[in-house]
Protein backbone atom coordinates (compact mmCIF):
# COMPACT_ATOMS: atom_id res chain seq x y z
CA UNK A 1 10.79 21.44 22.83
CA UNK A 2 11.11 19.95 19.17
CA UNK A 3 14.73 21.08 16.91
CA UNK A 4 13.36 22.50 13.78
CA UNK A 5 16.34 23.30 11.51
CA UNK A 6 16.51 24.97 7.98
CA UNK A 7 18.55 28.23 7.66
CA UNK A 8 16.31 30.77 5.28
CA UNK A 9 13.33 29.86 7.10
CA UNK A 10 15.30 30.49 10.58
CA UNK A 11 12.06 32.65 11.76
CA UNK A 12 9.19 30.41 10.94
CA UNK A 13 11.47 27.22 12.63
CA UNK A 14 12.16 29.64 15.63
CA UNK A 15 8.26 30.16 16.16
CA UNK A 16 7.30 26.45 15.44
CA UNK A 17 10.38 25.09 18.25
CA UNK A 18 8.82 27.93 20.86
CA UNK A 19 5.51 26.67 20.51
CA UNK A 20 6.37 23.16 20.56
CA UNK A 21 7.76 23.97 24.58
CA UNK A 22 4.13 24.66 25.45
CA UNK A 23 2.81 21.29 23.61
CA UNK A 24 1.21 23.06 20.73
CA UNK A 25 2.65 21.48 17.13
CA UNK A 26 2.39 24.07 14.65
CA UNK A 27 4.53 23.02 11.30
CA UNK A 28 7.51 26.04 10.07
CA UNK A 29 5.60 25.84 6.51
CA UNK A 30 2.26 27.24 7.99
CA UNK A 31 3.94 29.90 10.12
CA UNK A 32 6.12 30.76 7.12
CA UNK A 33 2.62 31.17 5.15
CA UNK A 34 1.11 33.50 8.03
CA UNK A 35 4.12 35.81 8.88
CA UNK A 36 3.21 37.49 5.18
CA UNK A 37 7.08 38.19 4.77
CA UNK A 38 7.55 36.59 1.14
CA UNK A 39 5.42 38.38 -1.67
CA UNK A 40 6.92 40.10 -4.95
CA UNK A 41 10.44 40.76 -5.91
CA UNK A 42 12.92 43.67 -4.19
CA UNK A 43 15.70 44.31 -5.09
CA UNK A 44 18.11 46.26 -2.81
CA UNK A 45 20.17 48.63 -4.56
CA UNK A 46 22.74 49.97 -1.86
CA UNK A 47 23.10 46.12 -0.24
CA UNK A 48 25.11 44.97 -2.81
CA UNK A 49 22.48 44.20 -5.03
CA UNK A 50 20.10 41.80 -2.99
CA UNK A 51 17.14 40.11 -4.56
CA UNK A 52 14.57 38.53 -2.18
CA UNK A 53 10.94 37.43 -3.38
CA UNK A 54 9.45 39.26 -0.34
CA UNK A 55 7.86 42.05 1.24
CA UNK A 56 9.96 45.01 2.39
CA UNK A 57 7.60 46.15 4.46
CA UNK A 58 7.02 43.07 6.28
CA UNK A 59 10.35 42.17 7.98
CA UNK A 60 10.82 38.94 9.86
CA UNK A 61 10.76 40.49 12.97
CA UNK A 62 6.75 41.94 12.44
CA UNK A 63 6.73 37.90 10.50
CA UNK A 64 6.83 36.67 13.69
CA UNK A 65 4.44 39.08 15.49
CA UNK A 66 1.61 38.62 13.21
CA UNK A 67 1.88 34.62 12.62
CA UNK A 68 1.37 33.94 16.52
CA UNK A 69 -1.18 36.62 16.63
CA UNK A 70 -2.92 34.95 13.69
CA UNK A 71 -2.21 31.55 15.59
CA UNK A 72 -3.83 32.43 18.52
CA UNK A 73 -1.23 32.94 20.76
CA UNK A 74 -0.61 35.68 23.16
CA UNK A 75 3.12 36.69 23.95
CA UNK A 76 5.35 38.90 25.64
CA UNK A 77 7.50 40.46 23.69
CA UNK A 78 10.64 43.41 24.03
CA UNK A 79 12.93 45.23 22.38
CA UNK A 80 15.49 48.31 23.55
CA UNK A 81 15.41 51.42 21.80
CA UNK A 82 19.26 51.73 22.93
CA UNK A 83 22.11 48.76 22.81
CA UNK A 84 23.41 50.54 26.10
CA UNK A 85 22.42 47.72 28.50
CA UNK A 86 21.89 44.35 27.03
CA UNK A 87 18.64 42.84 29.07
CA UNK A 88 20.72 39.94 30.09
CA UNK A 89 18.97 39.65 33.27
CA UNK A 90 15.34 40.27 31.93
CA UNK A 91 16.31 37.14 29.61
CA UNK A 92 17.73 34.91 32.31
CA UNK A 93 13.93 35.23 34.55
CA UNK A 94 12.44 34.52 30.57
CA UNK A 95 13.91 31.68 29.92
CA UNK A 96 13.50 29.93 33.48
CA UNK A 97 9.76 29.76 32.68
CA UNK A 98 10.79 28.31 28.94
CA UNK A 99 12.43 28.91 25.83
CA UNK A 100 13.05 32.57 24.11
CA UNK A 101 13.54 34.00 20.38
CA UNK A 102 16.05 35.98 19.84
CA UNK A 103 16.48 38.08 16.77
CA UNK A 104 17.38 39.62 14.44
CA UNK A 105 21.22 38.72 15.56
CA UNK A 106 23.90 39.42 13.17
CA UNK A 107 25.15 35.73 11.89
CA UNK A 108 28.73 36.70 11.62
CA UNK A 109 29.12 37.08 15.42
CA UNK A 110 27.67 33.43 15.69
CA UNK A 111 30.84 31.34 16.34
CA UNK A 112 29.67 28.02 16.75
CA UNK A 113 29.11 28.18 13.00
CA UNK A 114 32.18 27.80 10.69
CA UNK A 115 31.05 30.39 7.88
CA UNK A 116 30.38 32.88 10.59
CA UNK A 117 33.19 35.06 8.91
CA UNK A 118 31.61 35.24 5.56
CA UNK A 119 27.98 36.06 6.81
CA UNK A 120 28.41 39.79 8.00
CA UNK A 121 24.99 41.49 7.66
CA UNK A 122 23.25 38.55 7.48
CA UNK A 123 20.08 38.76 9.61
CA UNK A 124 19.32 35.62 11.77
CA UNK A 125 16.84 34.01 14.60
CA UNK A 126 17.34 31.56 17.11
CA UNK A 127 15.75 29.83 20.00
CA UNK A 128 17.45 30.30 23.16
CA UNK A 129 16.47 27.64 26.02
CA UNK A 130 19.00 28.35 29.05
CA UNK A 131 21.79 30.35 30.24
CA UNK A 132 24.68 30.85 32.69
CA UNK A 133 26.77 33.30 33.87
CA UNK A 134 29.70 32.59 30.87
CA UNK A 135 26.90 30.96 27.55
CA UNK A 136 23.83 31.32 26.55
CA UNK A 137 22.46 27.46 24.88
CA UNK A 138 20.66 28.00 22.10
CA UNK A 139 19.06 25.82 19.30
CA UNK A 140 20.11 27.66 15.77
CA UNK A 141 17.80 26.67 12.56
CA UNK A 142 20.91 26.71 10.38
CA UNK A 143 21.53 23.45 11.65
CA UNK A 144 23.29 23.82 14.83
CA UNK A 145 20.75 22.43 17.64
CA UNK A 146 22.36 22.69 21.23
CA UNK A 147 25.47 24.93 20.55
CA UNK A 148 26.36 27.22 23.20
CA UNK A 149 27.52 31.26 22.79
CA UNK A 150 29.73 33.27 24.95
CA UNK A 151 27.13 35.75 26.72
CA UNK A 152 29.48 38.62 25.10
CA UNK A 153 29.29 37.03 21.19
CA UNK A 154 25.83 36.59 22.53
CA UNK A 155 25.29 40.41 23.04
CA UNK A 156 26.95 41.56 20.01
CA UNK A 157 25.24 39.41 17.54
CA UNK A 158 21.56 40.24 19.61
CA UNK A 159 22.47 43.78 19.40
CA UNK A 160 22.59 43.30 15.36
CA UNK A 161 24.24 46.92 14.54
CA UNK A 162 24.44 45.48 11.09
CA UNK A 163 21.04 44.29 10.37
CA UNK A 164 19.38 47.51 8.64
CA UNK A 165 15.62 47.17 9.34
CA UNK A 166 15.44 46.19 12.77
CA UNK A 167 13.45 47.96 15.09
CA UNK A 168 15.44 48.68 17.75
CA UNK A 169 17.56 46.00 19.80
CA UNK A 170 17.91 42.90 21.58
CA UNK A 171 14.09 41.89 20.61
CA UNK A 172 13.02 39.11 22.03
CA UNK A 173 9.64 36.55 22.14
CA UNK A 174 8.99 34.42 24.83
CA UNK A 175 5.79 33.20 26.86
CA UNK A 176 3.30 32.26 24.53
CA UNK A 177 -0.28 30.76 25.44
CA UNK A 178 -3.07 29.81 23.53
CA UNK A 179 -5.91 32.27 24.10
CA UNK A 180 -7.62 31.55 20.70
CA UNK A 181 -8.28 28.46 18.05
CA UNK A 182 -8.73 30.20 14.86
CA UNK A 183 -10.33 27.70 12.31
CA UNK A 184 -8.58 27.00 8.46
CA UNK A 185 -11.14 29.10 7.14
CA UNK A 186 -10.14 32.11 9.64
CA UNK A 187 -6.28 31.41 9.06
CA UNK A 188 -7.10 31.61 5.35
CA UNK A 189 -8.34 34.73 5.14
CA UNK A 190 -5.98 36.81 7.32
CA UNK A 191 -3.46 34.92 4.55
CA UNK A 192 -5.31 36.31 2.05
CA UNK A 193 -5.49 39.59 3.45
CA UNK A 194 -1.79 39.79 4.13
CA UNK A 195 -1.15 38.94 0.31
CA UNK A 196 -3.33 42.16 -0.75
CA UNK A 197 -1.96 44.26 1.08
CA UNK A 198 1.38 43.51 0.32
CA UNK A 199 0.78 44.05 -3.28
CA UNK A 200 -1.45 47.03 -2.54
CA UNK A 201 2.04 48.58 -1.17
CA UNK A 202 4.36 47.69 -3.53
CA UNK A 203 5.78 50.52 -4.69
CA UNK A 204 9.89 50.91 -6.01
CA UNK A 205 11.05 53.82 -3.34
CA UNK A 206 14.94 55.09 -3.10
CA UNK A 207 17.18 52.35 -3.38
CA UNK A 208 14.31 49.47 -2.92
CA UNK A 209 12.78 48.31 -6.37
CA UNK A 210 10.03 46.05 -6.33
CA UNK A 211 7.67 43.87 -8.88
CA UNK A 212 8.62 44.46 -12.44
CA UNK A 213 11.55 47.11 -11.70
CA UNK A 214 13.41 44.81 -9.20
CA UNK A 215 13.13 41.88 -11.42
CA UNK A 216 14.72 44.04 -14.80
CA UNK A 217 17.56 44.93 -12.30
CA UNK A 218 18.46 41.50 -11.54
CA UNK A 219 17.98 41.00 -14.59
CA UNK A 220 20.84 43.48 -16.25
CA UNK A 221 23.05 42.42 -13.29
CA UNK A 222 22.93 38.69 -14.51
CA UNK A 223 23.65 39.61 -18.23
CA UNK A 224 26.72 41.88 -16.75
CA UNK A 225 30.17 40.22 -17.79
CA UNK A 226 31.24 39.00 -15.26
CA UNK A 227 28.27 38.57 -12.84
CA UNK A 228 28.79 39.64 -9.92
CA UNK A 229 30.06 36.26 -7.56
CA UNK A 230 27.98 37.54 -4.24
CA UNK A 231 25.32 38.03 -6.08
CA UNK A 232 25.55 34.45 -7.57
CA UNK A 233 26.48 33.77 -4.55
CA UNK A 234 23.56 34.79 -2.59
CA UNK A 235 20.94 33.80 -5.45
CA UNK A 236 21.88 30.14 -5.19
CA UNK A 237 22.88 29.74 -1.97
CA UNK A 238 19.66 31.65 0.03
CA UNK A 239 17.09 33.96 -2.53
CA UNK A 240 16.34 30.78 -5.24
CA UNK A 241 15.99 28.25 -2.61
CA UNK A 242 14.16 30.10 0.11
CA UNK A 243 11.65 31.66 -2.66
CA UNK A 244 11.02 27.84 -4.36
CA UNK A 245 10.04 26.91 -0.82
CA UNK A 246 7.87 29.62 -0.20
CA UNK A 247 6.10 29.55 -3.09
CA UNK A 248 5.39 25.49 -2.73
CA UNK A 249 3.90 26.09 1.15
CA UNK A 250 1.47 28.57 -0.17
CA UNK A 251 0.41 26.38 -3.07
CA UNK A 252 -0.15 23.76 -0.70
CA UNK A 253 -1.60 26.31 2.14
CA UNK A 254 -4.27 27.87 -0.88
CA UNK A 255 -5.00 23.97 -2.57
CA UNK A 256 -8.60 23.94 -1.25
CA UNK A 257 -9.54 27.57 -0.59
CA UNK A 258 -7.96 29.30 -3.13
CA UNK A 259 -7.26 26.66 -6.20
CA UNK A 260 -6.41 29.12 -8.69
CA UNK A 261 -3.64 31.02 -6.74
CA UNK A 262 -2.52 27.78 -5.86
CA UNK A 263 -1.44 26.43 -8.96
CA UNK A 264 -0.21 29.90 -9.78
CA UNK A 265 2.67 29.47 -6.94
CA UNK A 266 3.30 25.99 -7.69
CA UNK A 267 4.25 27.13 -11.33
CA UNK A 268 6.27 29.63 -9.58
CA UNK A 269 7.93 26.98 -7.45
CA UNK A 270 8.76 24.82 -10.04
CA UNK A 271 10.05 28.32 -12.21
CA UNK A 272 12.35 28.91 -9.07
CA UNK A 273 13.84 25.46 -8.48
CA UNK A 274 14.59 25.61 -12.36
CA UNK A 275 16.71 28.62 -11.61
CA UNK A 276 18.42 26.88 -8.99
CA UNK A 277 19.67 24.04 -10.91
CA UNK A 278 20.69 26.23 -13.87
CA UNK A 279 22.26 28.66 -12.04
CA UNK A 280 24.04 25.84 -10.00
CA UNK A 281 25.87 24.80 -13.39
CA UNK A 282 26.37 28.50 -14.93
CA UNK A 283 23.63 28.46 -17.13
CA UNK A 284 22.95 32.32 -16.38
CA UNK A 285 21.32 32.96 -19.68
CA UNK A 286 18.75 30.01 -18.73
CA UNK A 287 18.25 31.68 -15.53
CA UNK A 288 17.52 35.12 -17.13
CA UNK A 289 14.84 33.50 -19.98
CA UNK A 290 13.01 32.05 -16.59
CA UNK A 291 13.63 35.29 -14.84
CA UNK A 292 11.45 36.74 -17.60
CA UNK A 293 9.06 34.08 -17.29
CA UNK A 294 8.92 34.48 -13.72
CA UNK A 295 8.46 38.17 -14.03
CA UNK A 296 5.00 37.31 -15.92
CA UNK A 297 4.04 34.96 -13.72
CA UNK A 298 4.60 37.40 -11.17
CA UNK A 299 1.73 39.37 -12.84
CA UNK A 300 -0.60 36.96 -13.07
CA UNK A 301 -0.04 36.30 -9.44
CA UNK A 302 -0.57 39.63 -8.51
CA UNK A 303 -3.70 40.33 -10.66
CA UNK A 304 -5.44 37.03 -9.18
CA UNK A 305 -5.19 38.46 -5.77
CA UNK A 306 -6.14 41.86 -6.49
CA UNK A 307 -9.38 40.62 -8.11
CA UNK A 308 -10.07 38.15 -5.35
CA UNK A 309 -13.29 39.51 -3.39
């Protein structure tokens, strides 16, 4: 079992370490790429004004459903409907046969980790390889490989009462075997699929604005005096950095099938890690005039799948 470690992509590093225990290398930028979570821009209105580049109607939870489907992989996987009765024990027979994920867990009830306080809300994955009557070990993509968790911080972060789109509790992943080898050309396609149909869907609803609408939020928020510091806060430190990388693993997955759309996300990436490094020194009005840029991009993006046969 390999330690694959990089916070924003804790899901796609979760999948890649649980199929490393069963021999099978499969690298956290192609699962990213195949769990069809990052397309277009939201923007959450009622979560303190959150911008992702991503789909809100793929969470990371169905991510990591459909990439080991897509892999080839059959699984077993759970969930509770209620947070009554924690399946500690159903966990404990899991992981004697091999690793587990666990998730989404609430990252401020994650101790081991000195910012725990500031992260309430924040949605999170792990790999969980053992556990005793007092811990449960556990290697965290944030960077924390082989920390251990009281079994009740444990509970309270699995049974994530503060993560809004989960689907029930305590969800878990464990077990997987290869049942299929789907070639690059099959992998490609279900990729492409998952892009269409995220754009096919993306429609602003409520307080969730998407494409154009969530961009001209973000937008008037960052031309706001003063900005808001947790949204600066959460651009730089997680959206910018997270989105860059995305983009860059789907212009590399698309290079040979797809050159067009390729080049398109590279741009993107590029776009994104320009926003970064502006936004890292206060250049805010930068960021916006790339924002804009981006926004167009966006469109181009979008149009170049929709046309794609």
């Amino acid at each position: 079992m390999r330690y694959f470690g990089n916070g924003p992509y804790c899901y796609s590093n979760a999948v890649s370490m649980l199929l490393s225990s069963t021999g099978e290398e499969v690298s956290p930028s192609l699962v990213e790429v195949l769990t069809g979570v990052g397309h277009g821009p939201v923007f959450y209105e009622e979560r303190s004004q959150l911008f992702y580049f991503g789909d809100c109607h793929m969470p990371p939870d169905s991510g990591i459903t459909a990439a080991m489907t897509e892999l080839g992989f059959d699984f077993i996987e759970t969930a509770c409907d209620s947070d009554d009765s924690p399946p500690l024990d159903r966990l404990a027979s899991a992981l004697k046969n091999g690793p587990a994920i666990l998730g989404p867990l609430d990252m401020s009830l994650l101790k081991y980790n000195p910012s725990h306080k500031y992260l309430r809300g924040a949605d999170h994955f792990v790999l969980a390889y053992n556990m005793d009557e007092r811990h449960a070990y556990l290697h965290d993509p944030e960077g924390f490989p082989f920390v251990q968790l009281p079994i009740e911080d444990l509970v309270a972060a699995w049974r994530a009462d503060s993560v809004d789109y989960k689907r029930g509790h305590y969800r878990c992943w464990h077990s997987p075997s290869r049942t299929r080898h789907p070639s690059t050309e099959d992998l490609t396609d279900v990729a492409m699929e998952q892009i269409k149909v995220a754009y096919s869907r993306m429609e602003s609803v409520e307080s969730v604005k998407t494409g154009n609408d969530a961009t001209f939020l973000l937008l008037a928020a960052l031309m706001s005096d003063p900005i808001s510091g947790s949204l600066k806060s959460h651009l730089l430190n997680f959206a910018l950095k997270l989105a860059a990388r995305r983009a860059g693993d789907y212009a590399e997955f698309f290079r040979e099938s797809w050159p067009v759309l390729s080049d398109l996300k590279y741009e993107q990436a590029v776009l994104l890690g320009r926003c970064q490094s502006n936004g890292a020194n206060d250049d805010w009005s930068t960021v916006a005039d790339d924002l804009r840029t981006l926004s167009e991009l966006e469109e181009r993006i979008r149009r170049s799948v929709m046309e794609q046969s």
